[in-house]
Protein backbone atom coordinates (compact mmCIF):
# COMPACT_ATOMS: atom_id res chain seq x y z
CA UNK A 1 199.16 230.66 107.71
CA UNK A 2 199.83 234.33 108.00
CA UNK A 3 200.90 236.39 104.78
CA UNK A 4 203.82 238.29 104.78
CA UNK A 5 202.75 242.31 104.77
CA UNK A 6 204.00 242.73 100.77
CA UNK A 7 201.88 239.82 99.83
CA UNK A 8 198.83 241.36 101.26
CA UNK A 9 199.01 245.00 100.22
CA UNK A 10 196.60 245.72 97.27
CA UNK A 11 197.99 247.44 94.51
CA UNK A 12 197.66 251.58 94.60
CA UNK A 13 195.44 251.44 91.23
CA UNK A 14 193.57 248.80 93.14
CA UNK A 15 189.47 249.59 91.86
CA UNK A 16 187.07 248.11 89.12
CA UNK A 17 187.20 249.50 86.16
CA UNK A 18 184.35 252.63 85.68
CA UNK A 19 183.32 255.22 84.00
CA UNK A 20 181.54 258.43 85.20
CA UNK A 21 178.18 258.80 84.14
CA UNK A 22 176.60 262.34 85.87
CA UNK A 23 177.07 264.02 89.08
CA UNK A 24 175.83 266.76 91.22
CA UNK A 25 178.44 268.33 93.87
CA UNK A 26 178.03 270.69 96.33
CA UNK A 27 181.28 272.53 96.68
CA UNK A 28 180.54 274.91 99.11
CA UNK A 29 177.67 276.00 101.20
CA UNK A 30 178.32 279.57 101.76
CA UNK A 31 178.52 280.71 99.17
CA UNK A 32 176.38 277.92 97.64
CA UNK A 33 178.32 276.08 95.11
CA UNK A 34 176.37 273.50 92.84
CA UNK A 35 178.16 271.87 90.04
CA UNK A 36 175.72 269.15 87.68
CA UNK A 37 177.42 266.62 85.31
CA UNK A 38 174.67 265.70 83.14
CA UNK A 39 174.01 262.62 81.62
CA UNK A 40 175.52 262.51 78.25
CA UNK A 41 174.96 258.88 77.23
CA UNK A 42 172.92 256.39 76.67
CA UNK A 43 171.30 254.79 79.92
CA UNK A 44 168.12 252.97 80.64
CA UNK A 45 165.20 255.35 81.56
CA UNK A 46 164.87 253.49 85.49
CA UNK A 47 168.44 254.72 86.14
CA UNK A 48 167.90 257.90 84.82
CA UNK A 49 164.62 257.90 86.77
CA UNK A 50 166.88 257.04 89.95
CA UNK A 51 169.21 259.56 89.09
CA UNK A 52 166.80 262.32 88.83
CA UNK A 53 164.83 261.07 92.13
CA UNK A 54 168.33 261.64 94.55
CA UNK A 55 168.37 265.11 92.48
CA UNK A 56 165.40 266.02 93.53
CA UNK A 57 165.87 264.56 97.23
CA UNK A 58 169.28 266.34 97.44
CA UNK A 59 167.78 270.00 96.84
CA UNK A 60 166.56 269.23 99.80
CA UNK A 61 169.09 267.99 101.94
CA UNK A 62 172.30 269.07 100.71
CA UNK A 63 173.71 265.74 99.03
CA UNK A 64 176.08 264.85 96.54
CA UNK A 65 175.56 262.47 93.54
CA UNK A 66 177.76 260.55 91.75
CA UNK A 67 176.24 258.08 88.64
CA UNK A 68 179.13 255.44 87.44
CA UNK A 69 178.81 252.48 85.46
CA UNK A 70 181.43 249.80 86.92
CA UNK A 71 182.32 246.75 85.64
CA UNK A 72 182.86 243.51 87.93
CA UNK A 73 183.64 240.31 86.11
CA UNK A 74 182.92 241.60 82.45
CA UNK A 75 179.53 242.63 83.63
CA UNK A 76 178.73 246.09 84.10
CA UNK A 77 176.38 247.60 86.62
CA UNK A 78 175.43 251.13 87.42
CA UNK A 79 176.17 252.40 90.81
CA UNK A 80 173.96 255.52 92.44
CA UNK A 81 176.15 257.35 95.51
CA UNK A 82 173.97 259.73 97.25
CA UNK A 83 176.36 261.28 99.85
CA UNK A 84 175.01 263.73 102.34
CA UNK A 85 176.74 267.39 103.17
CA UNK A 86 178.04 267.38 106.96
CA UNK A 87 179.90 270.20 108.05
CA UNK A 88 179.11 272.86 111.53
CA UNK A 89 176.31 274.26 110.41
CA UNK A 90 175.12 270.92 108.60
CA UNK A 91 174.76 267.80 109.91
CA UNK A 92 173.64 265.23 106.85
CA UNK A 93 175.34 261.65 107.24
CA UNK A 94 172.88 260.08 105.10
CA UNK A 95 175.13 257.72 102.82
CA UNK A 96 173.09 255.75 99.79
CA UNK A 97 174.31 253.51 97.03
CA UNK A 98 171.81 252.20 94.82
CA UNK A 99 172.70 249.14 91.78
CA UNK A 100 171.25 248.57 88.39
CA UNK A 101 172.31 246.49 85.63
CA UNK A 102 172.85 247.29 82.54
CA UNK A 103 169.23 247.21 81.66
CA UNK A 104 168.05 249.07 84.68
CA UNK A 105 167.30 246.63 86.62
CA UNK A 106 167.05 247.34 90.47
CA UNK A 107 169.52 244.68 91.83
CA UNK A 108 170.18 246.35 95.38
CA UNK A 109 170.71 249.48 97.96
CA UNK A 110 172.50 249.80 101.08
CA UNK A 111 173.34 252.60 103.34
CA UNK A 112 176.78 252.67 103.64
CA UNK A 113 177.23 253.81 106.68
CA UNK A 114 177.35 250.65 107.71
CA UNK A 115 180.56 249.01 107.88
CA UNK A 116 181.12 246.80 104.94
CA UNK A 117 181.15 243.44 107.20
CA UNK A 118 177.78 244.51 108.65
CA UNK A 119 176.46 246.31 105.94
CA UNK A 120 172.30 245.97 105.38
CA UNK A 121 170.89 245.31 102.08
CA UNK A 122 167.46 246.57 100.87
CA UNK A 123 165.40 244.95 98.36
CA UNK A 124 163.91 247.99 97.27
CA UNK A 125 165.69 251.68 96.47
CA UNK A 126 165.70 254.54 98.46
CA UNK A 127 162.34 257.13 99.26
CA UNK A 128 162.49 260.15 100.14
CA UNK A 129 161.84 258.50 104.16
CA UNK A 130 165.35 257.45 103.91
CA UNK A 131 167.11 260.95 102.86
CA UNK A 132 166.18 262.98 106.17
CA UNK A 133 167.70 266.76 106.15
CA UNK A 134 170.34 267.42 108.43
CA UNK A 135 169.05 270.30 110.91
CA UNK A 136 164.94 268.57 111.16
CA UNK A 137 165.33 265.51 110.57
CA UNK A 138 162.53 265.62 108.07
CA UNK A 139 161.91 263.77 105.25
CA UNK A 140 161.94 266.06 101.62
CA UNK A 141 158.70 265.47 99.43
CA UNK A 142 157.91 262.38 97.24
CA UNK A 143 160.16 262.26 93.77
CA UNK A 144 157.28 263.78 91.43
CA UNK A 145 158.27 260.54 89.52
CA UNK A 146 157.02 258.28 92.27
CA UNK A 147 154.15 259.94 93.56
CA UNK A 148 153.08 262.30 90.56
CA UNK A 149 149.89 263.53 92.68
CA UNK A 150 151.71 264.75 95.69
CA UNK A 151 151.28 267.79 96.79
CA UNK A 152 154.28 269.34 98.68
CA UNK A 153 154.28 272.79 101.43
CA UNK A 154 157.91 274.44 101.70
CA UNK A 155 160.69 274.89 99.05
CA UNK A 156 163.44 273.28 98.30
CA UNK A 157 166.85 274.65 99.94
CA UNK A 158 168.21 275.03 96.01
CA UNK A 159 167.39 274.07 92.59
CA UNK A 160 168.43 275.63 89.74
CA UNK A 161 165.44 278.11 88.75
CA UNK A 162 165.96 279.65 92.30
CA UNK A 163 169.97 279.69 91.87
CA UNK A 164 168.85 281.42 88.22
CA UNK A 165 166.61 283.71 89.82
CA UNK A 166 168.86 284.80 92.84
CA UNK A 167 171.09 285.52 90.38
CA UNK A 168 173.59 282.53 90.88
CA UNK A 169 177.43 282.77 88.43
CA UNK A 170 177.24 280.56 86.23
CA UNK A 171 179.83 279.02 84.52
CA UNK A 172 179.00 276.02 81.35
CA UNK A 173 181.64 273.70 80.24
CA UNK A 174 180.92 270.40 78.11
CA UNK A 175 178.33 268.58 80.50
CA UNK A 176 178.72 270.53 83.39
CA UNK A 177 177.29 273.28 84.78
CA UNK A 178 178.76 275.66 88.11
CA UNK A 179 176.26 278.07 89.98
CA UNK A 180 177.49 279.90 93.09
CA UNK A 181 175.00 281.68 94.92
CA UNK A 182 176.09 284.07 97.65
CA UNK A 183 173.45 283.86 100.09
């Protein structure tokens, strides 16, 4: 049996319900644009943790976050997006989604640049192994949070106390914050 084409079609508002949580967004890279949503509810330390650990891995690699909580079948479930920067002069394809449940649970991680019919599931989330910068191919430092004792050689290519210190615009609103750096 074969459905007509106006049976199949999903509806345009077609998604869960969800609700944004915090983000990090990299508008531009030259001049460096960084705009951080910061988390302004209640959420279970782990994701918060999780959050903080792509942050970190993302000053590194030029990667966008996005934190929502979603809701699937009255249950709600916190999804991390960790979406790498690829443009001429960059070259990051690393795509990450992490779950948690509502009590910060770990439930799964995939890299989603997988096709969803062959998509691989971890049982374990991301390190910083798995979020390689673009132009080496190198892996950033441990998350202080997972390996407090690490010791680290390099810097970061941004954070904000060297986007302060260059002398980055910055702009406040509610829970976000814009710095543009001009290289």
């Amino acid at each position: 049996m074969q459905c007509r084409r106006e049976e199949c079609a999903l509806p345009l508002d077609f998604s869960p319900p969800f609700e944004r949580v915090a983000s990090v967004t990299l508008g531009e890279l030259s001049p460096l644009e960084v705009i951080i949503e910061r988390i302004n509810q209640d959420i279970p330390q782990s994701v918060s943790d999780a959050f903080n650990r792509h942050l970190w891995y993302s000053q590194w690699n030029f990667a966008c976050l996005f934190l929502i909580k979603i809701i699937i079948d009255e249950q709600s479930f916190f999804f991390l997006f960790h979406l790498g920067i690829s443009d001429d002069a960059w070259d990051n394809d690393t795509n990450l989604v992490e779950i948690y449940n509502t009590q910060g649970e770990f439930v799964d991680a995939t890299d989603s640049t997988y096709q969803v019919l062959n998509m691989k599931w971890n049982s374990k989330p991301f390190t910083h192994e798995d979020c390689r910068n673009g132009k080496t191919n190198s892996p950033p430092p441990p998350w202080s949070g997972s390996e407090p004792h690490s010791v680290h050689y390099g810097e970061p290519l941004w954070t904000e106390e060297i986007l302060i210190q260059e002398g980055a615009e910055i702009e406040e609103e509610g829970a976000f914050t814009r710095y543009v750096w001009r290289w």
